[in-house]
Protein backbone atom coordinates (compact mmCIF):
# COMPACT_ATOMS: atom_id res chain seq x y z
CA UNK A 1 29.14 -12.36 -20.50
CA UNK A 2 28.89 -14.65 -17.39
CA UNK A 3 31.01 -17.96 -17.83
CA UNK A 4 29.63 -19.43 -14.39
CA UNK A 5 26.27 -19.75 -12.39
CA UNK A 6 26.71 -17.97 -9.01
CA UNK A 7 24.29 -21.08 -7.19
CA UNK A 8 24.04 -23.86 -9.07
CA UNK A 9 20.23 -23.93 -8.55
CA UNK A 10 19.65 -25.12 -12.24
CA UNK A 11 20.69 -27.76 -14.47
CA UNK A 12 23.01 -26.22 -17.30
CA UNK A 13 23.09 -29.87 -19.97
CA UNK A 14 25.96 -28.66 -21.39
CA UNK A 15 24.75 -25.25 -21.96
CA UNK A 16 26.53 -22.14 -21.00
CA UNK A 17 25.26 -19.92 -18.11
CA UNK A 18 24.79 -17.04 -20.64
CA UNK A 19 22.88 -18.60 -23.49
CA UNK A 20 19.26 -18.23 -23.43
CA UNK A 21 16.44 -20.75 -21.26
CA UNK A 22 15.77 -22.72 -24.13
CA UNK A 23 13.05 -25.38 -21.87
CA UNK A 24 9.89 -25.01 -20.29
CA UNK A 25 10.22 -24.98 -16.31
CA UNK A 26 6.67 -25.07 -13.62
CA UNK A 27 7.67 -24.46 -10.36
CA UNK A 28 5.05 -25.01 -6.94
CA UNK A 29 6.02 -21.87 -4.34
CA UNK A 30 4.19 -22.55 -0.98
CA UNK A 31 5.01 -20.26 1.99
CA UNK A 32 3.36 -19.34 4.98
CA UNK A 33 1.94 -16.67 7.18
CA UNK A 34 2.09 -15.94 11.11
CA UNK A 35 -0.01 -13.43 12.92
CA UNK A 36 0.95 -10.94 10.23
CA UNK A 37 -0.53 -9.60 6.89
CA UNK A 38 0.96 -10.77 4.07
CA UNK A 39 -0.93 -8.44 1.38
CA UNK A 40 -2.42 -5.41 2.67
CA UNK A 41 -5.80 -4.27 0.64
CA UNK A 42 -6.30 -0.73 0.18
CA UNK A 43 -9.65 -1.12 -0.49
CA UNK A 44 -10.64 -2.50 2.69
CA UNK A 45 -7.95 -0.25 4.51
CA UNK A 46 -5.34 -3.07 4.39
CA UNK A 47 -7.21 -5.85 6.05
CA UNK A 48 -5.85 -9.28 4.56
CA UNK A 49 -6.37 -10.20 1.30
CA UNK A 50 -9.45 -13.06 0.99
CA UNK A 51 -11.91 -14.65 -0.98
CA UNK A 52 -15.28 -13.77 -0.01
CA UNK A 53 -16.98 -16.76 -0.86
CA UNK A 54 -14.45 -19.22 0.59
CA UNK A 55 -12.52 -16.57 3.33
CA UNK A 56 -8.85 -18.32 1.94
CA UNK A 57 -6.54 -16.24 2.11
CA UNK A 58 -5.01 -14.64 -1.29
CA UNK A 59 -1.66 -12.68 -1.84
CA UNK A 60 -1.14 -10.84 -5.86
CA UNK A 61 1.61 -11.92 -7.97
CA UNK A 62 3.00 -8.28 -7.89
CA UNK A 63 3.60 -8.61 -4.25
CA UNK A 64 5.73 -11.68 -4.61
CA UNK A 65 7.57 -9.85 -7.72
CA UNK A 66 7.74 -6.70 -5.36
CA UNK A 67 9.64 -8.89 -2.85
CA UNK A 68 11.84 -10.10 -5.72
CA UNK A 69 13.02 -6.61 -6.79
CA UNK A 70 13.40 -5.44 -3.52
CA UNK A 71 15.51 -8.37 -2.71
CA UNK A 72 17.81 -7.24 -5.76
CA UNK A 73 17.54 -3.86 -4.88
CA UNK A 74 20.10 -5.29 -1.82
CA UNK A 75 22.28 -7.65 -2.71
CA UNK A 76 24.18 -8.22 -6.16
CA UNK A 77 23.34 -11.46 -8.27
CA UNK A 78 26.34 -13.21 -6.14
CA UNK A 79 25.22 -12.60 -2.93
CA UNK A 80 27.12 -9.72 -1.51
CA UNK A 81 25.08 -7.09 -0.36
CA UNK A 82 24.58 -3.76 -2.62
CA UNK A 83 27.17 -0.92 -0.73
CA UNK A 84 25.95 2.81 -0.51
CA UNK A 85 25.96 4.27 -3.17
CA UNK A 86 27.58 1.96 -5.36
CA UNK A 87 25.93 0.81 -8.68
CA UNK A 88 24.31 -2.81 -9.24
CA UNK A 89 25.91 -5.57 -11.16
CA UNK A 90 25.39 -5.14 -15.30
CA UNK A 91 22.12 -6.43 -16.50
CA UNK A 92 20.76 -5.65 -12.25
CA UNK A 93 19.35 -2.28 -12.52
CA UNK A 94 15.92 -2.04 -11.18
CA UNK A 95 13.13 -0.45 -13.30
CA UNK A 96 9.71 -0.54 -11.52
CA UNK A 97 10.99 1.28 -8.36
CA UNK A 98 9.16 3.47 -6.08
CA UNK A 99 8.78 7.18 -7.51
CA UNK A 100 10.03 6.59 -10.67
CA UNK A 101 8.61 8.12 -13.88
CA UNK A 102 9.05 5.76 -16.95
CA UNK A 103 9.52 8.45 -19.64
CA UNK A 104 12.33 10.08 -17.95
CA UNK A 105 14.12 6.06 -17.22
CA UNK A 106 13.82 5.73 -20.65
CA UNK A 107 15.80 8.91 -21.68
CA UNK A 108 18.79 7.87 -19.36
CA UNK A 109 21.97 8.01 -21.84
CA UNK A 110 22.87 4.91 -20.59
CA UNK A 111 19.82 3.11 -22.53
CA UNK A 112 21.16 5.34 -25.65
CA UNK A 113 24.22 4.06 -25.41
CA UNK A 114 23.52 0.50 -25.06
CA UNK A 115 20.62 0.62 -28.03
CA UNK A 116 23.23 2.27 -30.33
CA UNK A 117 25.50 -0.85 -29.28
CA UNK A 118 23.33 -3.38 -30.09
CA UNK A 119 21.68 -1.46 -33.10
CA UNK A 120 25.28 -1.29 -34.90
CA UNK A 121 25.54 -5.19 -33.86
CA UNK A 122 22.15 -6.25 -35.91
CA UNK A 123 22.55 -8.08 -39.48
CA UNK A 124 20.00 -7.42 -41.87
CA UNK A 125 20.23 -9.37 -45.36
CA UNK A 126 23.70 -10.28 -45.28
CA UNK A 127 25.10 -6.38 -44.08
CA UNK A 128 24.97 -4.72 -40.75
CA UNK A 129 24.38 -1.06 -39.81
CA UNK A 130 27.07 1.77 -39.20
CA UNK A 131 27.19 4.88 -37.42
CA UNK A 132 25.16 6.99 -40.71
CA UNK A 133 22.28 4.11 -40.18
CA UNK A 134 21.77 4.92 -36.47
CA UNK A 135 22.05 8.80 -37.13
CA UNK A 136 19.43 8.14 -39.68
CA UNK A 137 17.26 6.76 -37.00
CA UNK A 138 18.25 8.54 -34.30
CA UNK A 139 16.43 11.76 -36.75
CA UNK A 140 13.63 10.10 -37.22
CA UNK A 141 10.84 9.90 -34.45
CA UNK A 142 11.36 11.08 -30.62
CA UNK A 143 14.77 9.65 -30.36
CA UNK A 144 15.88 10.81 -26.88
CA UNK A 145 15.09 14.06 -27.59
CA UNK A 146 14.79 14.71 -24.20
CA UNK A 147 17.96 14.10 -22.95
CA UNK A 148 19.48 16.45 -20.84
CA UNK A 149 15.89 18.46 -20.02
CA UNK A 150 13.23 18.11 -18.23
CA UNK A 151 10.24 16.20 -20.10
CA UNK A 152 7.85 18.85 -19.75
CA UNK A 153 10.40 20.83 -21.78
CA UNK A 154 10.02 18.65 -24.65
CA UNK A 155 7.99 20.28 -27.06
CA UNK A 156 4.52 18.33 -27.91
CA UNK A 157 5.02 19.47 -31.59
CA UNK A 158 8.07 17.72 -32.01
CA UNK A 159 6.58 14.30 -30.56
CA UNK A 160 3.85 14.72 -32.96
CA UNK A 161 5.87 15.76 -35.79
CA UNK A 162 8.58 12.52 -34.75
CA UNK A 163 4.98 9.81 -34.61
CA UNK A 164 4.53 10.88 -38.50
CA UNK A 165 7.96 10.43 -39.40
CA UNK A 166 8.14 7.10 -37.35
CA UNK A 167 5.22 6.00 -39.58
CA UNK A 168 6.39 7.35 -43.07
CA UNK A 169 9.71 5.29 -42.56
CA UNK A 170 7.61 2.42 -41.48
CA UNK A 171 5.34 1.99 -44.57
CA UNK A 172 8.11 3.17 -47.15
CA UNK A 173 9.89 0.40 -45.94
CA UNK A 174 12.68 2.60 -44.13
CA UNK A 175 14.24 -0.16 -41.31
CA UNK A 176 15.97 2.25 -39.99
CA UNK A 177 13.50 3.56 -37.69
CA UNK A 178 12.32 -0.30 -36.77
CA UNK A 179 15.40 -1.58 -35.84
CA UNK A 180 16.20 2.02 -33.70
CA UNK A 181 12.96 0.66 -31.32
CA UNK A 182 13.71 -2.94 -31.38
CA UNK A 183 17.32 -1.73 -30.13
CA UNK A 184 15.90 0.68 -27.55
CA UNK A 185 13.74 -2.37 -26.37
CA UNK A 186 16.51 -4.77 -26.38
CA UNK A 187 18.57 -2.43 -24.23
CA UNK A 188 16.08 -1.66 -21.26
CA UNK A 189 15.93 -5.75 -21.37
CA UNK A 190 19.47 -5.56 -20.95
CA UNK A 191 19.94 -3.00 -18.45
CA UNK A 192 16.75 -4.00 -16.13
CA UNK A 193 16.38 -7.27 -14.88
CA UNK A 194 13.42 -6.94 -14.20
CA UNK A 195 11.91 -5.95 -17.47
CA UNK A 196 14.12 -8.94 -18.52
CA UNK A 197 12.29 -11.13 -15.77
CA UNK A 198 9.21 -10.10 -15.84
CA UNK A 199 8.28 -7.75 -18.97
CA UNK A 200 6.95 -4.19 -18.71
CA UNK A 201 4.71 -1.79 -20.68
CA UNK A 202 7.01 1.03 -21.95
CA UNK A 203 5.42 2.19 -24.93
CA UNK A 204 3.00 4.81 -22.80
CA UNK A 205 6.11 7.55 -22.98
CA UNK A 206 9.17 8.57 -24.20
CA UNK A 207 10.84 7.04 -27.48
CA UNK A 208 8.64 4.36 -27.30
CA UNK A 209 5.41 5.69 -27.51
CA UNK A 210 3.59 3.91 -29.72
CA UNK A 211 5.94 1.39 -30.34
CA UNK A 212 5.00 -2.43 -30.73
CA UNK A 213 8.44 -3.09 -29.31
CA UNK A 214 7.09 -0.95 -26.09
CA UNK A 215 4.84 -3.98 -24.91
CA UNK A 216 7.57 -6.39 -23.85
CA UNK A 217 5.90 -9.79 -22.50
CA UNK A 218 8.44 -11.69 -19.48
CA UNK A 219 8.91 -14.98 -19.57
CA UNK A 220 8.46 -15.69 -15.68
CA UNK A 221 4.89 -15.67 -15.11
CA UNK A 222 3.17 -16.05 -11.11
CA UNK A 223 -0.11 -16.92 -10.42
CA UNK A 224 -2.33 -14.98 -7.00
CA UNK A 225 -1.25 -17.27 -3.87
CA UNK A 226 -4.04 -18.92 -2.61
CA UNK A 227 -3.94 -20.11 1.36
CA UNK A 228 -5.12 -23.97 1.60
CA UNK A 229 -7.77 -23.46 3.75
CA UNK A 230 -9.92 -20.54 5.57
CA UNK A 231 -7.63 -18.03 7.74
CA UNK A 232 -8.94 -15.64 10.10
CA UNK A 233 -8.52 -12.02 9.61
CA UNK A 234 -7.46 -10.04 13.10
CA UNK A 235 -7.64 -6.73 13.73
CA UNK A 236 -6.35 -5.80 16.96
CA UNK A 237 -6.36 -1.23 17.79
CA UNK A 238 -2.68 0.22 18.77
CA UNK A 239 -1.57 3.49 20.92
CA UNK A 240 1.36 5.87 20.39
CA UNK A 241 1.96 8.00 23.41
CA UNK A 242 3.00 10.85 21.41
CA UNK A 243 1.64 12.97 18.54
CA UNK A 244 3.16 13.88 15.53
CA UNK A 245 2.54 18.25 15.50
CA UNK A 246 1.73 20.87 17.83
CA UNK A 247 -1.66 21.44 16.59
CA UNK A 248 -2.50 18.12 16.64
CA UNK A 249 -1.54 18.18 20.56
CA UNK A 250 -3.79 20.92 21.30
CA UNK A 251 -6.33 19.35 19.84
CA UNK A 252 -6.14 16.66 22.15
CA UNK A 253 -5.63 19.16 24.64
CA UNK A 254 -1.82 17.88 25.17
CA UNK A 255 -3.68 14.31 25.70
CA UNK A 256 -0.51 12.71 23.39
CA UNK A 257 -1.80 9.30 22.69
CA UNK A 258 -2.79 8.51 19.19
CA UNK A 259 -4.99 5.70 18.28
CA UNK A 260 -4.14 3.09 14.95
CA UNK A 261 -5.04 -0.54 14.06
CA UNK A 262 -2.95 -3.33 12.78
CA UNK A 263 -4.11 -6.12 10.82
CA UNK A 264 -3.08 -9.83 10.44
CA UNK A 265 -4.14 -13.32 10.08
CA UNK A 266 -4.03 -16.60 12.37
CA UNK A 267 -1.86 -18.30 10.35
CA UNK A 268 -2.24 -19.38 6.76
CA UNK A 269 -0.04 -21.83 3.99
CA UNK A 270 -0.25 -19.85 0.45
CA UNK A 271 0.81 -21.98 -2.55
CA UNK A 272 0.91 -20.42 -5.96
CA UNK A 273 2.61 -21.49 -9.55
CA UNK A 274 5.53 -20.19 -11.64
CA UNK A 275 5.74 -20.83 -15.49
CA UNK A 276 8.73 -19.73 -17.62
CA UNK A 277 8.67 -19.54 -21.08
CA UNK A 278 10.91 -20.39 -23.49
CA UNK A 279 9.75 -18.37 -26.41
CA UNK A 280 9.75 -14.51 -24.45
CA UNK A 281 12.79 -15.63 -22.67
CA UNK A 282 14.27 -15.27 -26.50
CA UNK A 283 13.22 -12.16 -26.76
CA UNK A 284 13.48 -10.65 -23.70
CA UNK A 285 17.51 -12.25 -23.12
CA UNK A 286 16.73 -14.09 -20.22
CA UNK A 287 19.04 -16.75 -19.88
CA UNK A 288 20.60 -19.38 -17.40
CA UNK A 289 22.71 -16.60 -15.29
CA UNK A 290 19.11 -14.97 -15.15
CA UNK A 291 16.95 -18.28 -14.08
CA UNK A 292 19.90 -19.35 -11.03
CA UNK A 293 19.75 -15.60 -9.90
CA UNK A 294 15.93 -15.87 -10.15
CA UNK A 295 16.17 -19.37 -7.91
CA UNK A 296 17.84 -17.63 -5.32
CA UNK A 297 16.02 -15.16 -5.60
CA UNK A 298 12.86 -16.77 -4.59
CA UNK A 299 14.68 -18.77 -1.98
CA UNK A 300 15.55 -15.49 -0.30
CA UNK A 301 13.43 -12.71 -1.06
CA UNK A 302 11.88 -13.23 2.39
CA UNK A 303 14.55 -13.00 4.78
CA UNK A 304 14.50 -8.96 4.66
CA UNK A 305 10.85 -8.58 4.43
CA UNK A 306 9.95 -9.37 7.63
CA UNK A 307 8.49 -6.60 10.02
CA UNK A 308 6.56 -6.29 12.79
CA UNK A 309 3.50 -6.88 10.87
CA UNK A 310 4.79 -8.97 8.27
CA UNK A 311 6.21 -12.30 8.37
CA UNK A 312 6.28 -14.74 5.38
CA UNK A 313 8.57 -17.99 5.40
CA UNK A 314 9.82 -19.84 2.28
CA UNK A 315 8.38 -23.93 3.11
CA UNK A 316 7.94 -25.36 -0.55
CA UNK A 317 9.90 -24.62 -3.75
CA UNK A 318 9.54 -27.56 -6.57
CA UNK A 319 10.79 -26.98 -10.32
CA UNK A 320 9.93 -28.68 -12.80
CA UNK A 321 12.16 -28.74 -15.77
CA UNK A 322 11.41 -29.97 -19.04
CA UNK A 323 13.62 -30.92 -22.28
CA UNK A 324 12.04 -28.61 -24.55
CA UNK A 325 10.86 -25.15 -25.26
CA UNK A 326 6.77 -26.27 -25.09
CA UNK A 327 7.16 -28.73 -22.47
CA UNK A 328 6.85 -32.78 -22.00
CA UNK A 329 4.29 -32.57 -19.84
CA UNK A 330 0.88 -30.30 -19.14
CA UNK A 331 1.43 -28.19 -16.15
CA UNK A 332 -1.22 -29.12 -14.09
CA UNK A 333 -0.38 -32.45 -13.97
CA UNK A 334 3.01 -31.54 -12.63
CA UNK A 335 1.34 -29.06 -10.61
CA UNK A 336 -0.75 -32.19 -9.27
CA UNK A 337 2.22 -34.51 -7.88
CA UNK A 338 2.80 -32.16 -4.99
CA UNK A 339 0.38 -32.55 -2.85
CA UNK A 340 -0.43 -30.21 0.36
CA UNK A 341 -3.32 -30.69 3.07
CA UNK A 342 -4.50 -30.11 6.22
CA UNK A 343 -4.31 -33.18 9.30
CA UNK A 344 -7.86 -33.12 9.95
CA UNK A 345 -10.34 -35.28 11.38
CA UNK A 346 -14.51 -34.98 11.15
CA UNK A 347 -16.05 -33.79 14.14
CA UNK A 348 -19.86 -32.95 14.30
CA UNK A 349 -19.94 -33.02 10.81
CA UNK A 350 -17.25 -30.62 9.90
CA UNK A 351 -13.76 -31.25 8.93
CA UNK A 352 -11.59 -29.31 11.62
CA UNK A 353 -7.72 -29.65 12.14
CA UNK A 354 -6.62 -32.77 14.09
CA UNK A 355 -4.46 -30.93 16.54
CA UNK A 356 -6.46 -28.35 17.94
CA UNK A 357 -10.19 -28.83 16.42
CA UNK A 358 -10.55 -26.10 14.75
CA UNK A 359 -11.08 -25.33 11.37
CA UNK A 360 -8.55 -23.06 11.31
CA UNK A 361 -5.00 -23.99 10.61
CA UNK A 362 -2.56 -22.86 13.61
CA UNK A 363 0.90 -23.76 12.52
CA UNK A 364 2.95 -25.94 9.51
CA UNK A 365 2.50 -28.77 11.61
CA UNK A 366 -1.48 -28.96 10.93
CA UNK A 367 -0.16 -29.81 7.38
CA UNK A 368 1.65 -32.52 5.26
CA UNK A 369 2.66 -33.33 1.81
CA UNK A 370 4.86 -34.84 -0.30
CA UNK A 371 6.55 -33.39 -4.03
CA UNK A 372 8.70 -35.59 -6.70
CA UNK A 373 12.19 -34.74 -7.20
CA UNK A 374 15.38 -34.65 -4.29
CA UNK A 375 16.79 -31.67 -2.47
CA UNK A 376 20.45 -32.32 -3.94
CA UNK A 377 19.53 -33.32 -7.30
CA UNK A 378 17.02 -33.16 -10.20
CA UNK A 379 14.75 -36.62 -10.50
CA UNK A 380 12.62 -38.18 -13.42
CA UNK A 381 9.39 -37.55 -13.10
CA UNK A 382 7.55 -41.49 -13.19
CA UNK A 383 5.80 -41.71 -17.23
CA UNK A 384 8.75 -39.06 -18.24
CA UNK A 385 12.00 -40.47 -17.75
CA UNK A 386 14.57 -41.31 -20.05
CA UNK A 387 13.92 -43.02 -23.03
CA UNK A 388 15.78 -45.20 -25.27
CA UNK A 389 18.16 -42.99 -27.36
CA UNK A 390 17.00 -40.30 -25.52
CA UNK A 391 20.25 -37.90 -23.12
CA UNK A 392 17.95 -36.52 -20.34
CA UNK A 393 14.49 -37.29 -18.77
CA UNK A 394 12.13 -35.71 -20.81
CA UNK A 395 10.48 -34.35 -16.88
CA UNK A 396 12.89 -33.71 -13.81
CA UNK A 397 11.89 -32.51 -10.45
CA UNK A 398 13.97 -30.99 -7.64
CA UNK A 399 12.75 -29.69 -4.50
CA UNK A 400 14.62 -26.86 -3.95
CA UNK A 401 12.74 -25.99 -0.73
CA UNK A 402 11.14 -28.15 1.29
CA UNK A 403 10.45 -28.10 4.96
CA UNK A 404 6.83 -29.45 5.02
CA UNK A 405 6.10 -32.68 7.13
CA UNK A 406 5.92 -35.52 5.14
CA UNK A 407 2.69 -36.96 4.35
CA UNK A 408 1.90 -39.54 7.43
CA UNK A 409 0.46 -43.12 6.44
């Protein structure tokens, strides 16, 4: 249990760091690109993600959340950077990581362990359950029945065999076997942040299988980033004077030099939206220790992601936080008060960027803005401030990030 925030990058109201998010927040992320590709496509052998009809540029959500566990995957909640071989902080476990096969995460004793902890912790009508209850559904179903095989050892007949006793305790009213998978759900939640964070699918294999606790809905939701205007793809060929196997150098007939391409764009300013909810931060656990670490998260997760053909830099970070659990205010009205665009000027009938005449952006300074809020402290939003009787604004702002020019007169 965390008594303390590690960054002070939300607003607490009196509420401790570990109970759960209990109001709405919108955040605005805007960051920008450099003569580098900020999300490859496969399908178009990584070229730059666009929009054919409009050529903006447009990066996925699960890049951004990729950057986000891979940030984590580094340093601990606090800051400190994760040693060699050392374990991350509780609750900071990574799920979705590369090569990993779901069923065999989900038979790690450690998830056994902390389901049977928090199953012998539930109260049903008045009582709570004991160590008989959890051996009682522990035998019904595929309970871990893995552990300490491999998963292709586990017999297919016994899956089968565990999916009809999972659904004769279910409709004789047996809770045994219901609270057993609302556990096991509770404790990946626990142990991954980033099932916590984001949700995951885990009902496809293992002990889940089948589950409705297996389809576990985040509360942080991202939107695809979408540049402001146009960018220009580049694709530029590359050499390597060497080759990377004999027979590949007597193909060439020892001529070593390999041929490659690397593609980028110009420049381009992506901006996409954050929502967290209330209501599956409840079930998920995600609480106030989660949203800070999640703010500095995002404030960071770009600083060891750059590489020679990738370079992406934080400019615009604006939260909106609300007073309740459905929100004060529509999102897109929020979303509306920070404003973004291009310095451009019309020039034979087409709007082209002031500075170079273009209509292609070339740096942050072909753009301005302005957001709500302050950098060192949350600000009522004008038509939501505090009202008579009421503690807090009813719509704060804070820019957490914000190094874009300010919008000129």
């Amino acid at each position: 249990m965390h008594e303390k925030l590690n960054h002070n990058l939300t607003v607490l109201n009196g509420k401790k760091p570990y109970d759960i998010v209990a109001e709405r927040h919108e955040l605005v992320l805007l960051f920008d690109c450099e003569k580098a590709n900020p999300n490859g496509d496969p399908d178009t052998g990584n070229m730059p993600r666009i929009q054919p009809d409009t050529l903006k540029g447009l990066v996925t959500d699960v890049c951004l959340k990729r950057k986000i566990r891979n940030f984590f995957s580094l340093y601990n909640p606090s800051g400190k950077s994760v040693q060699a071989n050392s374990e991350p902080d509780n609750g900071y476990h990574l799920f979705v990581r590369e090569g990993a096969v779901i069923e065999r995460m989900l038979e790690d004793p450690k998830i056994e362990e902390k389901a049977k902890e928090i199953f012998l912790g539930y109260e049903v009508a008045g009582r709570t359950f004991d160590e008989s209850s959890w051996k009682k559904a522990s035998s019904k179903g595929k309970s871990w029945k893995g552990k300490g095989k491999q998963i292709n050892e586990v017999q297919d007949e016994e899956n089968e065999a565990g999916d009809k006793e999972d659904k004769k305790g279910k409709e004789s009213g047996n809770s045994y076997v219901e609270y057993r998978d609302r556990a096991l759900r509770d404790a990946i939640c626990a142990v991954y942040f980033d099932v916590r964070y984001f949700g995951q699918v885990v009902s496809t294999a293992g002990p889940l299988k089948g589950s409705f606790y297996g389809q576990i809905r985040g509360p942080v939701q991202m939107t695809f980033s979408e540049s402001l205007d146009k960018v220009l793809q580049l694709d530029v060929s590359i050499t390597r004077c060497a080759v990377s196997s004999e027979e590949e150098a007597r193909k060439k007939d020892d001529d070593n030099r390999t041929m490659g391409r690397k593609h980028s764009i110009d420049y381009g300013l992506y901006r996409c939206s954050i929502h967290i909810s209330p209501a599956f931060a409840t079930k998920t656990g995600f609480n106030y220790y989660d949203l800070d670490n999640f703010f500095f998260a995002l404030t960071n997760m770009f600083v060891d992601d750059h590489a020679a053909g990738r370079h992406l830099r934080l400019v615009g970070l604006v939260d909106f936080q609300h007073t309740s659990a459905l929100g004060n205010a529509p999102a897109h009205k929020l979303f509306d008060m920070v404003k973004v665009e291009g310095i451009k000027e019309e020039k034979d009938g087409k709007k082209v960027f002031k500075s170079s005449g273009s209509e292609f952006p070339q740096g942050l300074h072909d753009y301005h803005g302005s957001a709500p809020g302050g950098l060192e402290a949350y600000e009522p939003i004008p038509g939501f401030a505090l009202k008579s009787g009421e503690k807090n604004a009813r719509v704060t702002a804070r820019k957490l990030v914000w190094e874009i020019p300010e919008t000129r007169g």
